[in-house]
Protein backbone atom coordinates (compact mmCIF):
# COMPACT_ATOMS: atom_id res chain seq x y z
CA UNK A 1 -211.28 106.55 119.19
CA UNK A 2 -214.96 107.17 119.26
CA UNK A 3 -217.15 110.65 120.27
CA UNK A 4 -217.96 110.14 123.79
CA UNK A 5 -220.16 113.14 125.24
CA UNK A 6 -220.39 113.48 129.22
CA UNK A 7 -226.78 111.66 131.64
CA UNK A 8 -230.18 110.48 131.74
CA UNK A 9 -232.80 113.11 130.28
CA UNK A 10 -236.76 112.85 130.83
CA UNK A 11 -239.88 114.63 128.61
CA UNK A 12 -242.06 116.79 130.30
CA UNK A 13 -244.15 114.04 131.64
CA UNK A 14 -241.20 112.76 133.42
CA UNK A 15 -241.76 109.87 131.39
CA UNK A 16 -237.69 108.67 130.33
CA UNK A 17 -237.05 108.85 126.58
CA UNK A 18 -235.43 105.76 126.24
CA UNK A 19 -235.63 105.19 122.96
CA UNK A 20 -234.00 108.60 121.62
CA UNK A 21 -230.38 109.00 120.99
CA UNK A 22 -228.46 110.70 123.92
CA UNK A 23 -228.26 114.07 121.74
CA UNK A 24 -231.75 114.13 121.47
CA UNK A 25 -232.59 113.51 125.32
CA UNK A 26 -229.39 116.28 126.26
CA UNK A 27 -231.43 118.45 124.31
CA UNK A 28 -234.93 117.84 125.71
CA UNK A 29 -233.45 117.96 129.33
CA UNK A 30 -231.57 121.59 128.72
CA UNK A 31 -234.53 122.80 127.59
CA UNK A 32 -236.34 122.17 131.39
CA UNK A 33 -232.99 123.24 133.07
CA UNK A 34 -232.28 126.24 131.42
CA UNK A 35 -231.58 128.27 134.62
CA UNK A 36 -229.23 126.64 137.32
CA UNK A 37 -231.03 125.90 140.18
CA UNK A 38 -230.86 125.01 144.02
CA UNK A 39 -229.74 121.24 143.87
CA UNK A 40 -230.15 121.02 139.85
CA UNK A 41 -227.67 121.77 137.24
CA UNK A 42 -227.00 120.34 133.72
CA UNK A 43 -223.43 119.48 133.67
CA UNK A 44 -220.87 120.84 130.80
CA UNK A 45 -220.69 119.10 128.19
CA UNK A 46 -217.22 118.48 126.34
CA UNK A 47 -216.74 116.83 122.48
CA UNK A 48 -213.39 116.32 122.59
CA UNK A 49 -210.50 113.39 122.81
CA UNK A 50 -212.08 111.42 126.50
CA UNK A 51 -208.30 111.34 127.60
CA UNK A 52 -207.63 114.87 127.30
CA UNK A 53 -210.73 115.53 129.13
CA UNK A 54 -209.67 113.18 131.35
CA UNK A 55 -206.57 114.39 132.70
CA UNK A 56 -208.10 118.41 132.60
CA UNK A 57 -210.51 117.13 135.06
CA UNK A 58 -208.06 115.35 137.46
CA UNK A 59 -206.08 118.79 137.40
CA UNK A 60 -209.24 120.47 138.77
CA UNK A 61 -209.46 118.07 141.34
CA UNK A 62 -213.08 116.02 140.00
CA UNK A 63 -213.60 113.04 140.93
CA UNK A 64 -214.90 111.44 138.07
CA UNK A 65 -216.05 112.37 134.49
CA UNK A 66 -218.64 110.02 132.64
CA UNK A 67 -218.94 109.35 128.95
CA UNK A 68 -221.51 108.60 126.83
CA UNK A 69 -222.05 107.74 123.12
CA UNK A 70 -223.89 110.55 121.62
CA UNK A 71 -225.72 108.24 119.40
CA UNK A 72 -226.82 105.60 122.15
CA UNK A 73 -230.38 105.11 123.25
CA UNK A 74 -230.60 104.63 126.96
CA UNK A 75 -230.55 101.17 128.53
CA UNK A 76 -230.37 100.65 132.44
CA UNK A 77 -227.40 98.69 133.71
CA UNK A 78 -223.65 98.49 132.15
CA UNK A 79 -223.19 99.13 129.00
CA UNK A 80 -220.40 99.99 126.91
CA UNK A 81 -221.91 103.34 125.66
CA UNK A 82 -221.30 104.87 129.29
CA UNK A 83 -217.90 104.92 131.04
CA UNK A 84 -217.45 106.16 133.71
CA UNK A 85 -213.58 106.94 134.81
CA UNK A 86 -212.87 107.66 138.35
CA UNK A 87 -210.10 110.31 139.57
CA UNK A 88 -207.23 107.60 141.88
């Protein structure tokens, strides 16, 4: 099974780093939200089996997670380097 990681980062320009890998962009955008603010959190970020994850976050009650391939470069649209699995 491969490393998913559960987002869309920008530089400081707001300019969207599309061609750096999704590790790279996670890192750029923690580094502008490094306090939680009104309407504007990074969300937790889990490296670990996407099923087990998964069924964790249905127990909380979450609606959804998303996945993405940590070494992807963003593209807009589907792709198959972001899933999304909704909560039934």
């Amino acid at each position: 099974m491969s490393t998913f990681a559960p987002s869309i980062s920008s530089n400081l320009t707001g300019a969207i780093c599309a061609s750096s890998h999704y590790t790279e962009r996670r890192r750029g955008l923690a580094k502008l939200v490094h306090k939680p603010r009104a309407g504007l959190l990074l969300d937790a970020q889990f490296e670990d089996d996407g099923a087990l994850v998964f069924q964790h976050a249905c127990l909380l009650g979450c609606e959804r997670i998303v996945s993405k391939r940590k070494h992807s470069r963003y593209r807009s649209g589907r792709s198959r380097d972001w899933v999304k699995m909704k909560n039934r």
